[in-house]
PDB file of N, CA and C in Angstrom:
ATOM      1  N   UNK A   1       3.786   3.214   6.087  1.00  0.00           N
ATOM      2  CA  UNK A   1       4.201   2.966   4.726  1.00  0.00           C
ATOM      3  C   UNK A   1       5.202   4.026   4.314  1.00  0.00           C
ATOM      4  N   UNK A   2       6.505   3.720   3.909  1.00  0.00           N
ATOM      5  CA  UNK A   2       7.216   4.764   3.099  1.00  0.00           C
ATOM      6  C   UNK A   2       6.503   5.149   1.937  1.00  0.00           C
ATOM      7  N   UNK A   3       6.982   6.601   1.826  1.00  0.00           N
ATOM      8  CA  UNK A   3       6.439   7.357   0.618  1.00  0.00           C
ATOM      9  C   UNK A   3       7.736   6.612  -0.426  1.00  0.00           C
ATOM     10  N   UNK A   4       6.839   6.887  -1.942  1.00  0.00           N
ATOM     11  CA  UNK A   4       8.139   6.515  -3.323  1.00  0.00           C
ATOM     12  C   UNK A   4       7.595   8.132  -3.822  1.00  0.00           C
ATOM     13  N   UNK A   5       8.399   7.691  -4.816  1.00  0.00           N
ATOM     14  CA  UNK A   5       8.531   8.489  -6.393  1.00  0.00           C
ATOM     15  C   UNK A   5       8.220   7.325  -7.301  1.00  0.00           C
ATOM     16  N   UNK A   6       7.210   7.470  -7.784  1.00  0.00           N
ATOM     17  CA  UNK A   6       6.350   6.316  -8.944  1.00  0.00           C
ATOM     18  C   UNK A   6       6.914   6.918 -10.085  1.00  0.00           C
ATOM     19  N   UNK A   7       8.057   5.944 -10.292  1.00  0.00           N
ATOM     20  CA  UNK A   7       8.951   6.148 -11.867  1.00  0.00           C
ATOM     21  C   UNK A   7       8.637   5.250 -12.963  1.00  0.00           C
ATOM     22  N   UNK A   8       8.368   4.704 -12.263  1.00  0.00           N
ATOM     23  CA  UNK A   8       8.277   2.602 -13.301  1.00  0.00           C
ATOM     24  C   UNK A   8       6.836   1.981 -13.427  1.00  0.00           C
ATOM     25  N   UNK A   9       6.616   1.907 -14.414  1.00  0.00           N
ATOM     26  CA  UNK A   9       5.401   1.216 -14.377  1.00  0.00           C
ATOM     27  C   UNK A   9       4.946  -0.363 -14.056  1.00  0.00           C
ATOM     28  N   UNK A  10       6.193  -1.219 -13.199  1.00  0.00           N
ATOM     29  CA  UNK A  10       6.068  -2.170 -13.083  1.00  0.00           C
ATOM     30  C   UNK A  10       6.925  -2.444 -12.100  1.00  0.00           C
ATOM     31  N   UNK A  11       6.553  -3.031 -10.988  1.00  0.00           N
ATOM     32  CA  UNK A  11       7.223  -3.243  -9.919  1.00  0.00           C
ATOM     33  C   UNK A  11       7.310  -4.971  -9.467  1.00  0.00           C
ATOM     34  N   UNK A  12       8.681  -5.148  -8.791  1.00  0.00           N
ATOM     35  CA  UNK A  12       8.650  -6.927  -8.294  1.00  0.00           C
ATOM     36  C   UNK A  12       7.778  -6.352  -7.047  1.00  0.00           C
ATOM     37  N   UNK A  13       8.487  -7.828  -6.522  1.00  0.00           N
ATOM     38  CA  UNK A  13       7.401  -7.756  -5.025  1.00  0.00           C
ATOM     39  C   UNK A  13       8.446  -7.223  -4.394  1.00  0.00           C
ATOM     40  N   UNK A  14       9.295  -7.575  -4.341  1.00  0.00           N
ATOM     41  CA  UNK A  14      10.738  -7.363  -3.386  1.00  0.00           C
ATOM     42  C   UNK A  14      10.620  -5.852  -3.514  1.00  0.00           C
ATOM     43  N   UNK A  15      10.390  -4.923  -4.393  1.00  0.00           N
ATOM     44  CA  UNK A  15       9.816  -3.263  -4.569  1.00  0.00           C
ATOM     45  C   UNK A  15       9.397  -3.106  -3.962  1.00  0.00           C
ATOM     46  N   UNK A  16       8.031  -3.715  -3.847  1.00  0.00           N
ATOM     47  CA  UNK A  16       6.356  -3.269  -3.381  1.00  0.00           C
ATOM     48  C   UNK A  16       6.708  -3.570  -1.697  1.00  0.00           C
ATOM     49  N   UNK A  17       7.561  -4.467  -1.548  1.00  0.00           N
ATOM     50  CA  UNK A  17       7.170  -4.864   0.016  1.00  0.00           C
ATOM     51  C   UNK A  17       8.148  -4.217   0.838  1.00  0.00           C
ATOM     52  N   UNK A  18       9.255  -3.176   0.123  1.00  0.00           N
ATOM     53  CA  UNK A  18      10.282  -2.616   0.435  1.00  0.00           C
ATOM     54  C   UNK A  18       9.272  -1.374   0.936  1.00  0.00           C
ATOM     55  N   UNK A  19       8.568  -0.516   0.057  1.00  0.00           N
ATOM     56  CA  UNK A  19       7.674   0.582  -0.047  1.00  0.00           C
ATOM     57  C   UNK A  19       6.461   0.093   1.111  1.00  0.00           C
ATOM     58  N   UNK A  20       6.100  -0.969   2.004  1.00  0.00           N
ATOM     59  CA  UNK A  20       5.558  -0.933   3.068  1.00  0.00           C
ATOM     60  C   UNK A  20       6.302  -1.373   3.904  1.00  0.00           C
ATOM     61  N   UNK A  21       7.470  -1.769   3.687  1.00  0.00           N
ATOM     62  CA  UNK A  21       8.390  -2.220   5.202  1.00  0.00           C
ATOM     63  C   UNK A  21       7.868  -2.961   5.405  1.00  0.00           C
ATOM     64  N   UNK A  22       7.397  -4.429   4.367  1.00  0.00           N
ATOM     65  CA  UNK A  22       6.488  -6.198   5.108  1.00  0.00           C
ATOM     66  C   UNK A  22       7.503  -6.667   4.336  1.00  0.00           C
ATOM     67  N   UNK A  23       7.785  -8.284   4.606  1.00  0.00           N
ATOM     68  CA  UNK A  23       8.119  -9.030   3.730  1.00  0.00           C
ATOM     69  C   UNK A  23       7.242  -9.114   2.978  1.00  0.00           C
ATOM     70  N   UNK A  24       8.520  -9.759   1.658  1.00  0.00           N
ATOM     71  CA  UNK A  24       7.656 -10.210   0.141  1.00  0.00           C
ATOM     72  C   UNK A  24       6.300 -11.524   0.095  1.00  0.00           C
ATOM     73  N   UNK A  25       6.595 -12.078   1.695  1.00  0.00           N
ATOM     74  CA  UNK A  25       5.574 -13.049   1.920  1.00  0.00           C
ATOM     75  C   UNK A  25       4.665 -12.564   2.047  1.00  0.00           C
ATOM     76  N   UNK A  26       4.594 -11.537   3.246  1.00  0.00           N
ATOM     77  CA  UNK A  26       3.131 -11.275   3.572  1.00  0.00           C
ATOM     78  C   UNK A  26       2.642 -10.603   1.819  1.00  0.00           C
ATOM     79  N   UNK A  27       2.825 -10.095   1.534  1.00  0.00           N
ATOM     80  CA  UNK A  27       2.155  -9.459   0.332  1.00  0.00           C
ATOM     81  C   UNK A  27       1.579 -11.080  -0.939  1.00  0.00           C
ATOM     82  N   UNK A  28       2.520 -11.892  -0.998  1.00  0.00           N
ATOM     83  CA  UNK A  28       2.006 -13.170  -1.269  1.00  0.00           C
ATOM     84  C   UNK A  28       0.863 -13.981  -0.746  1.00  0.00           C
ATOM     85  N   UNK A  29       1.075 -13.602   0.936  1.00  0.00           N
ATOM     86  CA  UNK A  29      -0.529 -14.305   1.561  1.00  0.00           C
ATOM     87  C   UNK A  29      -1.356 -13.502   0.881  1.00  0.00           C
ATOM     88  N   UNK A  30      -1.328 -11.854   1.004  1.00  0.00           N
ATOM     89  CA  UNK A  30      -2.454 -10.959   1.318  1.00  0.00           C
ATOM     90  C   UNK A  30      -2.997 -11.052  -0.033  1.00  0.00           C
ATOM     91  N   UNK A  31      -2.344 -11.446  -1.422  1.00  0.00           N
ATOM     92  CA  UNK A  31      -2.669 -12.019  -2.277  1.00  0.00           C
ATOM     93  C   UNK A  31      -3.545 -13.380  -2.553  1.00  0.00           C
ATOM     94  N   UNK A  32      -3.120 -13.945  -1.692  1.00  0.00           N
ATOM     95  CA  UNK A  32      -4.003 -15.356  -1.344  1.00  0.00           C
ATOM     96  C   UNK A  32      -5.776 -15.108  -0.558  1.00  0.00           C
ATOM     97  N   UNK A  33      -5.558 -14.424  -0.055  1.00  0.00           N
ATOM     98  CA  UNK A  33      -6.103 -13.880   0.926  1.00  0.00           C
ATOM     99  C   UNK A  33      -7.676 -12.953   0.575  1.00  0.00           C
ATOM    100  N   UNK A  34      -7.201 -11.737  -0.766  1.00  0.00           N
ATOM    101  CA  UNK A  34      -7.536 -10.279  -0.734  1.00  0.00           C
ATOM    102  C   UNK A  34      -8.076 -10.793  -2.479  1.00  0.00           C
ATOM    103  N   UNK A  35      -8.832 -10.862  -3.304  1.00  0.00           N
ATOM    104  CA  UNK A  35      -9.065 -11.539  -4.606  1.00  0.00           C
ATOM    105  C   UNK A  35      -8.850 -10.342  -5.403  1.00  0.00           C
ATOM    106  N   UNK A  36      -8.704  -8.892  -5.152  1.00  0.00           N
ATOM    107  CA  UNK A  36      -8.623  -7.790  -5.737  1.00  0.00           C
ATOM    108  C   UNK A  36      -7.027  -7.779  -5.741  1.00  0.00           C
ATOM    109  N   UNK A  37      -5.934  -8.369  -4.578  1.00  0.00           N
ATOM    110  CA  UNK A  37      -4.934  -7.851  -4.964  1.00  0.00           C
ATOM    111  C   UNK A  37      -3.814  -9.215  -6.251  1.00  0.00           C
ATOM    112  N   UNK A  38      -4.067  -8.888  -7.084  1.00  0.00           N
ATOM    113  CA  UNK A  38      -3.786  -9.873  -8.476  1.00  0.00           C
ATOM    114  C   UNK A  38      -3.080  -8.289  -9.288  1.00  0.00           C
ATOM    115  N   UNK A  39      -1.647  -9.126  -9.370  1.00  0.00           N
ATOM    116  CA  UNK A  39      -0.535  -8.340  -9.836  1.00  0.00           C
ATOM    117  C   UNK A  39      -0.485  -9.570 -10.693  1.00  0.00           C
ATOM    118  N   UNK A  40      -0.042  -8.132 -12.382  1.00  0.00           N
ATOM    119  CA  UNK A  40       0.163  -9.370 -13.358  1.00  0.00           C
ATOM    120  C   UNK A  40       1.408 -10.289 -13.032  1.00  0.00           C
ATOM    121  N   UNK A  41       1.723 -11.118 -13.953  1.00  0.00           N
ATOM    122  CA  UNK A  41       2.540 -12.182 -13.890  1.00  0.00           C
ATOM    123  C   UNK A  41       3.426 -12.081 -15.495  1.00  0.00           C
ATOM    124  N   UNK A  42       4.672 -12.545 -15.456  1.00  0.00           N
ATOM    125  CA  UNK A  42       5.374 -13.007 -16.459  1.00  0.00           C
ATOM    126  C   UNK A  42       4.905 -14.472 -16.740  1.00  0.00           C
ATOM    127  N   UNK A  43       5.395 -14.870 -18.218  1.00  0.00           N
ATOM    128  CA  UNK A  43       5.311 -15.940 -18.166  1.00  0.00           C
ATOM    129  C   UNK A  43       5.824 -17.126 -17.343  1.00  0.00           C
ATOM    130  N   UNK A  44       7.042 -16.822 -16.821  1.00  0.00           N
ATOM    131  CA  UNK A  44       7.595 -17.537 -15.630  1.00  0.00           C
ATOM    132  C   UNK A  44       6.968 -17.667 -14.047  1.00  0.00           C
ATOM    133  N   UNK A  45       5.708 -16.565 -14.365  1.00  0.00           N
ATOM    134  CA  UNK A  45       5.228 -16.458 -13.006  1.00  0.00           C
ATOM    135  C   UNK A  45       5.878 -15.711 -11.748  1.00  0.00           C
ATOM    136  N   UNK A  46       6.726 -14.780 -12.209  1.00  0.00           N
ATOM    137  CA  UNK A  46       7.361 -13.631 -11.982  1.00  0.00           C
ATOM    138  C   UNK A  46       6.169 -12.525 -11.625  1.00  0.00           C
ATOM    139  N   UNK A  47       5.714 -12.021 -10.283  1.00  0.00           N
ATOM    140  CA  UNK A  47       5.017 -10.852  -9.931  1.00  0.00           C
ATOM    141  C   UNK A  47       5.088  -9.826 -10.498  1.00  0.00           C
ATOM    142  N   UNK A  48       4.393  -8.840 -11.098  1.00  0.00           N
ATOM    143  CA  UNK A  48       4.416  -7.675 -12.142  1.00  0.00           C
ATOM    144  C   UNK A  48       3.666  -6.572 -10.997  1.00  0.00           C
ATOM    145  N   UNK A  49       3.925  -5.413 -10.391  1.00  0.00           N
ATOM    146  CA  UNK A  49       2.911  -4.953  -9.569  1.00  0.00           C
ATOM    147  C   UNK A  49       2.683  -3.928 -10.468  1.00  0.00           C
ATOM    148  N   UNK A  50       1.518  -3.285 -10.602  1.00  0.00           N
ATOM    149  CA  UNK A  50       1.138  -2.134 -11.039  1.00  0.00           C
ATOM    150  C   UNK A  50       0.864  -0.712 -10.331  1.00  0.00           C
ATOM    151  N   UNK A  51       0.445   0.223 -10.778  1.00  0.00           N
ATOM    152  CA  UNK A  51      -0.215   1.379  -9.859  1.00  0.00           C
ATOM    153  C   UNK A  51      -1.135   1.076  -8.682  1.00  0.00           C
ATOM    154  N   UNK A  52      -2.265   0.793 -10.192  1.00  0.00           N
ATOM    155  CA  UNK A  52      -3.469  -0.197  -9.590  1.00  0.00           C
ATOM    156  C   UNK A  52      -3.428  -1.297  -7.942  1.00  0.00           C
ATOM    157  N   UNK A  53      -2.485  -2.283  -8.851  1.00  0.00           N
ATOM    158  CA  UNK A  53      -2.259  -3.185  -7.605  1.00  0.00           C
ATOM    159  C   UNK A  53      -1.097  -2.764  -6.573  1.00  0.00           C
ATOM    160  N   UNK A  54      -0.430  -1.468  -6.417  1.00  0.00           N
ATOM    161  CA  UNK A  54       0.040  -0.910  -5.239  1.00  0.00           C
ATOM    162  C   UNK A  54      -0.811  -0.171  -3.924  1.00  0.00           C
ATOM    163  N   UNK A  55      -2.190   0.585  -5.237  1.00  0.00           N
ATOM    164  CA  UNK A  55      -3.094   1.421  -4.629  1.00  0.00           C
ATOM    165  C   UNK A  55      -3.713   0.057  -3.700  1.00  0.00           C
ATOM    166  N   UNK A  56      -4.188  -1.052  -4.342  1.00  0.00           N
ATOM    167  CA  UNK A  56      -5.182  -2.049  -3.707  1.00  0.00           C
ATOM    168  C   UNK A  56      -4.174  -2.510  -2.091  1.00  0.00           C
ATOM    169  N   UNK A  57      -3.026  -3.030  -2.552  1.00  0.00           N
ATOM    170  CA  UNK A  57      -2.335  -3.171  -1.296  1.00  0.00           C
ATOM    171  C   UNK A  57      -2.097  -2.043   0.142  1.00  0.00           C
ATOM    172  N   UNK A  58      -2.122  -0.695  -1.000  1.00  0.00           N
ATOM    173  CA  UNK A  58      -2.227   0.599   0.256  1.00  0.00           C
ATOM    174  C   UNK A  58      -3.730   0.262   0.926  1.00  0.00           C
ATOM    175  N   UNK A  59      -4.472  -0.471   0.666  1.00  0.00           N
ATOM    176  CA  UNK A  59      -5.601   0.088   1.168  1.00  0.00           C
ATOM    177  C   UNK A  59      -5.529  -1.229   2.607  1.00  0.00           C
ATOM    178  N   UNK A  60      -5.057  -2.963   1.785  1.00  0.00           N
ATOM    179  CA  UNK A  60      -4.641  -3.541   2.926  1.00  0.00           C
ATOM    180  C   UNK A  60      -4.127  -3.345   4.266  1.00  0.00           C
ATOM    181  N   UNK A  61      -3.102  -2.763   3.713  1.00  0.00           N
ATOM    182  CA  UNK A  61      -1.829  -2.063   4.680  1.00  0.00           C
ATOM    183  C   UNK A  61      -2.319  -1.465   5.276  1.00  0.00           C
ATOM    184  N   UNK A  62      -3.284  -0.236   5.123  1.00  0.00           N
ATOM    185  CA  UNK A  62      -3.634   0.746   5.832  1.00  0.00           C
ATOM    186  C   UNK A  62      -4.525   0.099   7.126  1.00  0.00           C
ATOM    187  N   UNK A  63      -5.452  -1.369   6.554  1.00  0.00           N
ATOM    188  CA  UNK A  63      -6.791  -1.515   7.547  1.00  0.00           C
ATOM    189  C   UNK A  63      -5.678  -2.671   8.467  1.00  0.00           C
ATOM    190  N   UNK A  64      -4.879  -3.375   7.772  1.00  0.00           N
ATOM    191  CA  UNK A  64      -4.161  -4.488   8.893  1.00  0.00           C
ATOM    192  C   UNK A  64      -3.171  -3.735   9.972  1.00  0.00           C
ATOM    193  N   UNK A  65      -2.142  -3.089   9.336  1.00  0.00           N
ATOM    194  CA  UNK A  65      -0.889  -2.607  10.023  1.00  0.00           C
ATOM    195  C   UNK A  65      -1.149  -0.876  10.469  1.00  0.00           C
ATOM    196  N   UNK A  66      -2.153  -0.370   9.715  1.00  0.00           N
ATOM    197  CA  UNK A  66      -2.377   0.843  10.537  1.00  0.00           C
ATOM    198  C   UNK A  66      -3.732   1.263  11.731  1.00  0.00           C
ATOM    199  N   UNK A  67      -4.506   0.000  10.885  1.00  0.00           N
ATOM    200  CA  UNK A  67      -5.564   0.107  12.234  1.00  0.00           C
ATOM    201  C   UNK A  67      -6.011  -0.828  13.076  1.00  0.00           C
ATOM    202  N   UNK A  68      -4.810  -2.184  12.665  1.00  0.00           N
ATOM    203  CA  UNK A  68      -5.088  -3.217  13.340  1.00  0.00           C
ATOM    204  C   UNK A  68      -6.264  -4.272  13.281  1.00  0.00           C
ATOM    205  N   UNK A  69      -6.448  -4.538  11.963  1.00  0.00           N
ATOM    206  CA  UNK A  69      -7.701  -4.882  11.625  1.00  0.00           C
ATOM    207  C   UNK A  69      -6.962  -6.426  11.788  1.00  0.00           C
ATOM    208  N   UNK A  70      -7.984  -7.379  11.806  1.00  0.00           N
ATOM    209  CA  UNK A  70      -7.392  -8.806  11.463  1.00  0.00           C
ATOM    210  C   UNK A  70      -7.566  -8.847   9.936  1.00  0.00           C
ATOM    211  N   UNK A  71      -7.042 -10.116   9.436  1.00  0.00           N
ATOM    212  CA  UNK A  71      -7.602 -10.120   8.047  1.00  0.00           C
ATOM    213  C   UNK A  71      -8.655 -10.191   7.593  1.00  0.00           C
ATOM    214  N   UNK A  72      -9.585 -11.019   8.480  1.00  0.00           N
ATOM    215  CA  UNK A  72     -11.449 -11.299   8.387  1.00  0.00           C
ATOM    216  C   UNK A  72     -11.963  -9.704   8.429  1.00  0.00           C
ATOM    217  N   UNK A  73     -11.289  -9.054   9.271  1.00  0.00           N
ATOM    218  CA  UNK A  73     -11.706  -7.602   9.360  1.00  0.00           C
ATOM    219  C   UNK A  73     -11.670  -6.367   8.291  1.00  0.00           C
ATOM    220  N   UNK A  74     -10.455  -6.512   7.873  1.00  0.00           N
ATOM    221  CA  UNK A  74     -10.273  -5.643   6.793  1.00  0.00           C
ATOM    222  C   UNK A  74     -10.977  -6.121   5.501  1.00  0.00           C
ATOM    223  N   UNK A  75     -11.688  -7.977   5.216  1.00  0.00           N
ATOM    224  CA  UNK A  75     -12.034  -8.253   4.229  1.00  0.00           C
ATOM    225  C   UNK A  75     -13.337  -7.313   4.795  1.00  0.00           C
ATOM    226  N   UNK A  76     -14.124  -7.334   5.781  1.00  0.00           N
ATOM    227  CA  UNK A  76     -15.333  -7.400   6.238  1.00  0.00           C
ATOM    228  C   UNK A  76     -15.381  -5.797   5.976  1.00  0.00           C
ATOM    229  N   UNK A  77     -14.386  -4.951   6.049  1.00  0.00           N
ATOM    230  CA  UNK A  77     -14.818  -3.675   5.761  1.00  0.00           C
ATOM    231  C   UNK A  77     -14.791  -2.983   4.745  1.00  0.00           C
ATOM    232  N   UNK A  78     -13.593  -3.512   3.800  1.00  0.00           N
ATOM    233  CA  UNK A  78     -13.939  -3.349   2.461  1.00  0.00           C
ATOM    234  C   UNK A  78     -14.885  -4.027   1.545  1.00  0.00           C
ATOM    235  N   UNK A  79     -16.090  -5.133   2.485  1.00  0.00           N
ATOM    236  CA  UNK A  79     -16.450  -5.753   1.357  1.00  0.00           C
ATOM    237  C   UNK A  79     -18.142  -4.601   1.730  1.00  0.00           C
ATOM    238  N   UNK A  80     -18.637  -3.922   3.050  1.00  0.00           N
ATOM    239  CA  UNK A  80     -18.928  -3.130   3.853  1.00  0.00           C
ATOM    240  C   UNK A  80     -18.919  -1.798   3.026  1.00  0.00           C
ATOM    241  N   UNK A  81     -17.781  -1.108   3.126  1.00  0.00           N
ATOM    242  CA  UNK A  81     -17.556   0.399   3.298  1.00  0.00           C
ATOM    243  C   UNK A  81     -15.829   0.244   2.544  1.00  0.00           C
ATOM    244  N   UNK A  82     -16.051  -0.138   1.154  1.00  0.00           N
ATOM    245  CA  UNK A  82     -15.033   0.392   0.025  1.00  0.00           C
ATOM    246  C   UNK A  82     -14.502   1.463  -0.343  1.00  0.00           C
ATOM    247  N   UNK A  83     -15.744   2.147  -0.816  1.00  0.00           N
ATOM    248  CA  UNK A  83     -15.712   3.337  -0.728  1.00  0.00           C
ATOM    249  C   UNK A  83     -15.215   4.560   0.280  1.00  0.00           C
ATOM    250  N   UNK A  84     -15.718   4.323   1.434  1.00  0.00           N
ATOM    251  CA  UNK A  84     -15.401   5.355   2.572  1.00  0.00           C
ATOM    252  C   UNK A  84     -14.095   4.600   3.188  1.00  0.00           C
ATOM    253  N   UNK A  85     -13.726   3.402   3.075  1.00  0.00           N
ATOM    254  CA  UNK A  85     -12.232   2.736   3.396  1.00  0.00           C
ATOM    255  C   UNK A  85     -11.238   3.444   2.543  1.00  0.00           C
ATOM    256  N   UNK A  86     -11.640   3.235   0.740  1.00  0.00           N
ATOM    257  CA  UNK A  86     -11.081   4.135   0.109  1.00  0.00           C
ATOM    258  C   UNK A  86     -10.436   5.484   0.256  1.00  0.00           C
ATOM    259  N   UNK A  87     -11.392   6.519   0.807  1.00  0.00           N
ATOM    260  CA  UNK A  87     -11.294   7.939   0.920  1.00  0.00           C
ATOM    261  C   UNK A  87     -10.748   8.199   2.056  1.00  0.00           C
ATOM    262  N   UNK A  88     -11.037   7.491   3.069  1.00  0.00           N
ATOM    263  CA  UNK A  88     -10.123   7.834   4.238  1.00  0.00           C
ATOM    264  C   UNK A  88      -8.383   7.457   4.214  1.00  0.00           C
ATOM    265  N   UNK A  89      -8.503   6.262   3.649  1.00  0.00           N
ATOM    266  CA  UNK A  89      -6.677   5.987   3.611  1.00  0.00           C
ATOM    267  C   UNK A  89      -6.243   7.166   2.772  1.00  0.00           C
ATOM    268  N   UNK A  90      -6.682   7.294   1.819  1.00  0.00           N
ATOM    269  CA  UNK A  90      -6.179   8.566   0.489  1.00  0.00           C
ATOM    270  C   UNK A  90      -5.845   9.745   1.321  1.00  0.00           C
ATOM    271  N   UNK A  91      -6.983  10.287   2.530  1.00  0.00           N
ATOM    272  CA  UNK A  91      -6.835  11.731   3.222  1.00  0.00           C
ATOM    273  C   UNK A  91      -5.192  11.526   4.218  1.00  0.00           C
ATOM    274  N   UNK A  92      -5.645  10.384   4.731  1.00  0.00           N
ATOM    275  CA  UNK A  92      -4.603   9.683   5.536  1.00  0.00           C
ATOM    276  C   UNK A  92      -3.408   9.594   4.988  1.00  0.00           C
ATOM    277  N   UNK A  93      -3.279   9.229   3.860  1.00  0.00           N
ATOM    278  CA  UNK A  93      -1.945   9.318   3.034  1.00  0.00           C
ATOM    279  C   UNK A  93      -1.659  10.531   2.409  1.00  0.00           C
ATOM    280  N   UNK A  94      -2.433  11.555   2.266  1.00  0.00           N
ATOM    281  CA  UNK A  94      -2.201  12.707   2.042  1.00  0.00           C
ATOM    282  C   UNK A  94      -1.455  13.595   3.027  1.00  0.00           C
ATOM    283  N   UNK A  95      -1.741  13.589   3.839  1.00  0.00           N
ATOM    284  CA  UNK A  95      -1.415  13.984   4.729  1.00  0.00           C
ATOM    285  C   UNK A  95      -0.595  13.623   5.589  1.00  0.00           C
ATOM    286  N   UNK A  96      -0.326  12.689   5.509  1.00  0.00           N
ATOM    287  CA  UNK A  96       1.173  12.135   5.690  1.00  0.00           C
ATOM    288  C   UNK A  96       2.223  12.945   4.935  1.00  0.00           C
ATOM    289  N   UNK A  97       1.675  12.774   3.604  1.00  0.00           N
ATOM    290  CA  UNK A  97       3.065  13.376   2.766  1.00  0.00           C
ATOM    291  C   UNK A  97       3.186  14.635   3.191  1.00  0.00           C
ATOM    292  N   UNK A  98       2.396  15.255   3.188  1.00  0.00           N
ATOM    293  CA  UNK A  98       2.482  17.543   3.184  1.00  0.00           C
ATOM    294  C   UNK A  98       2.986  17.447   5.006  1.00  0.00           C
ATOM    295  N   UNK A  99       2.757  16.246   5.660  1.00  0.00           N
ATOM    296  CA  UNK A  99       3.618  16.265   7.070  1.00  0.00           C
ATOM    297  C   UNK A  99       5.169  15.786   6.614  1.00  0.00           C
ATOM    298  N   UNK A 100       5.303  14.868   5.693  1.00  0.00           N
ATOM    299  CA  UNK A 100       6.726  14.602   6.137  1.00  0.00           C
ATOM    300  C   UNK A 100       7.554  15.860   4.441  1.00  0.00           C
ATOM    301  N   UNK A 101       6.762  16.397   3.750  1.00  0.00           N
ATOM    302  CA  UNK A 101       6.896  17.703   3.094  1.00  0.00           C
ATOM    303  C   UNK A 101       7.216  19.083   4.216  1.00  0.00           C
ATOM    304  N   UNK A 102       6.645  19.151   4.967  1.00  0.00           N
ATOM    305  CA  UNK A 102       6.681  19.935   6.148  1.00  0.00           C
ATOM    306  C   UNK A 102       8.038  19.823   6.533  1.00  0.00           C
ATOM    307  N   UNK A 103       8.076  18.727   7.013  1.00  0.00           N
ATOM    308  CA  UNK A 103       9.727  18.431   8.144  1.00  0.00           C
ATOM    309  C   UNK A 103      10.779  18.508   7.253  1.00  0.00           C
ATOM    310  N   UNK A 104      10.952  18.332   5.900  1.00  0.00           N
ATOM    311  CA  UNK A 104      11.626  18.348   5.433  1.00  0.00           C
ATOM    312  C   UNK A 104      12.165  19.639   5.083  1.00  0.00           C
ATOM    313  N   UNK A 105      10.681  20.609   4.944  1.00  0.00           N
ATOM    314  CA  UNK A 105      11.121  22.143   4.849  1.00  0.00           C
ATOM    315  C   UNK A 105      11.726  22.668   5.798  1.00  0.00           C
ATOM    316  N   UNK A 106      11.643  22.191   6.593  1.00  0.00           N
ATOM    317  CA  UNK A 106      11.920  22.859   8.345  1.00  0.00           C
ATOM    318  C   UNK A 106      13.222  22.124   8.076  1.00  0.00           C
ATOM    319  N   UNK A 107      13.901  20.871   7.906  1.00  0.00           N
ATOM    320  CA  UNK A 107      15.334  20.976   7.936  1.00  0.00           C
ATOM    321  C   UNK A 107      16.218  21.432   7.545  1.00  0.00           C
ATOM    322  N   UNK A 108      15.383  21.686   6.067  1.00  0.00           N
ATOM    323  CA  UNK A 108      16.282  22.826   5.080  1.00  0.00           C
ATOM    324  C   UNK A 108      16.465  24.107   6.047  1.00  0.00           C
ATOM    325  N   UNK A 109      15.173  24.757   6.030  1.00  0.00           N
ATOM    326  CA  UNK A 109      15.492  26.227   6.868  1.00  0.00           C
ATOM    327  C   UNK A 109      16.062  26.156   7.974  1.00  0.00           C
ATOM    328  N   UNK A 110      16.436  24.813   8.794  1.00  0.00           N
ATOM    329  CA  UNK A 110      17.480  25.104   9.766  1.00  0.00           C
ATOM    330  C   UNK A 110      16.827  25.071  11.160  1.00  0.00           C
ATOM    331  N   UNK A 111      15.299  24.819  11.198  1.00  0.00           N
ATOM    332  CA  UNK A 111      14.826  25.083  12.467  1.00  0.00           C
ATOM    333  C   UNK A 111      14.273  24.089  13.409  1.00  0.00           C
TER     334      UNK A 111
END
């Protein structure tokens, strides 16, 4: 998943699916799919993503495309172990950032 800068409080999909490198489809199935991930809507039926519903999709992302879960799988473990699915992507994404925070210091200083 690319890291953002969370400026906006409202994101399309074409945003959201830019910020995991999927198409805007898959995030439409995983919507079909996932009953927690429900991003508001305009009246036109225009996708609205929120914090909320970015965090819910990080957690998708993390069990399909980072650990290879099927979809039956990742339902089966968040419906399982929410909580500890929760806390581990968060450490996991933490730490991602203070790594690619790291490299970035190191290009500045030249080394």
């Amino acid at each position: 998943m690319k890291s953002f800068k969370q400026e906006k409080i409202l994101y399309s999909v074409t945003e959201v699916a830019e910020m995991f490198d999927i198409e805007p489809s898959t995030l439409r199935y995983w919507e079909k799919e996932f009953k927690f991930v429900r991003p508001a809507r305009t009246e036109k039926g225009t996708r609205q993503y929120r914090k909320k519903d970015i965090e819910d999709i990080r957690l998708v992302y993390h069990l399909v495309k980072e650990k290879g879960f099927t979809l039956a799988g990742a339902k089966e473990q968040l419906e399982k172990n929410r909580d500890r699915v929760i806390n581990t992507e968060d450490i996991i994404y933490r730490l991602k950032n203070v790594c690619a925070e790291l490299l970035a210091l190191q290009d500045e200083l030249g080394s």
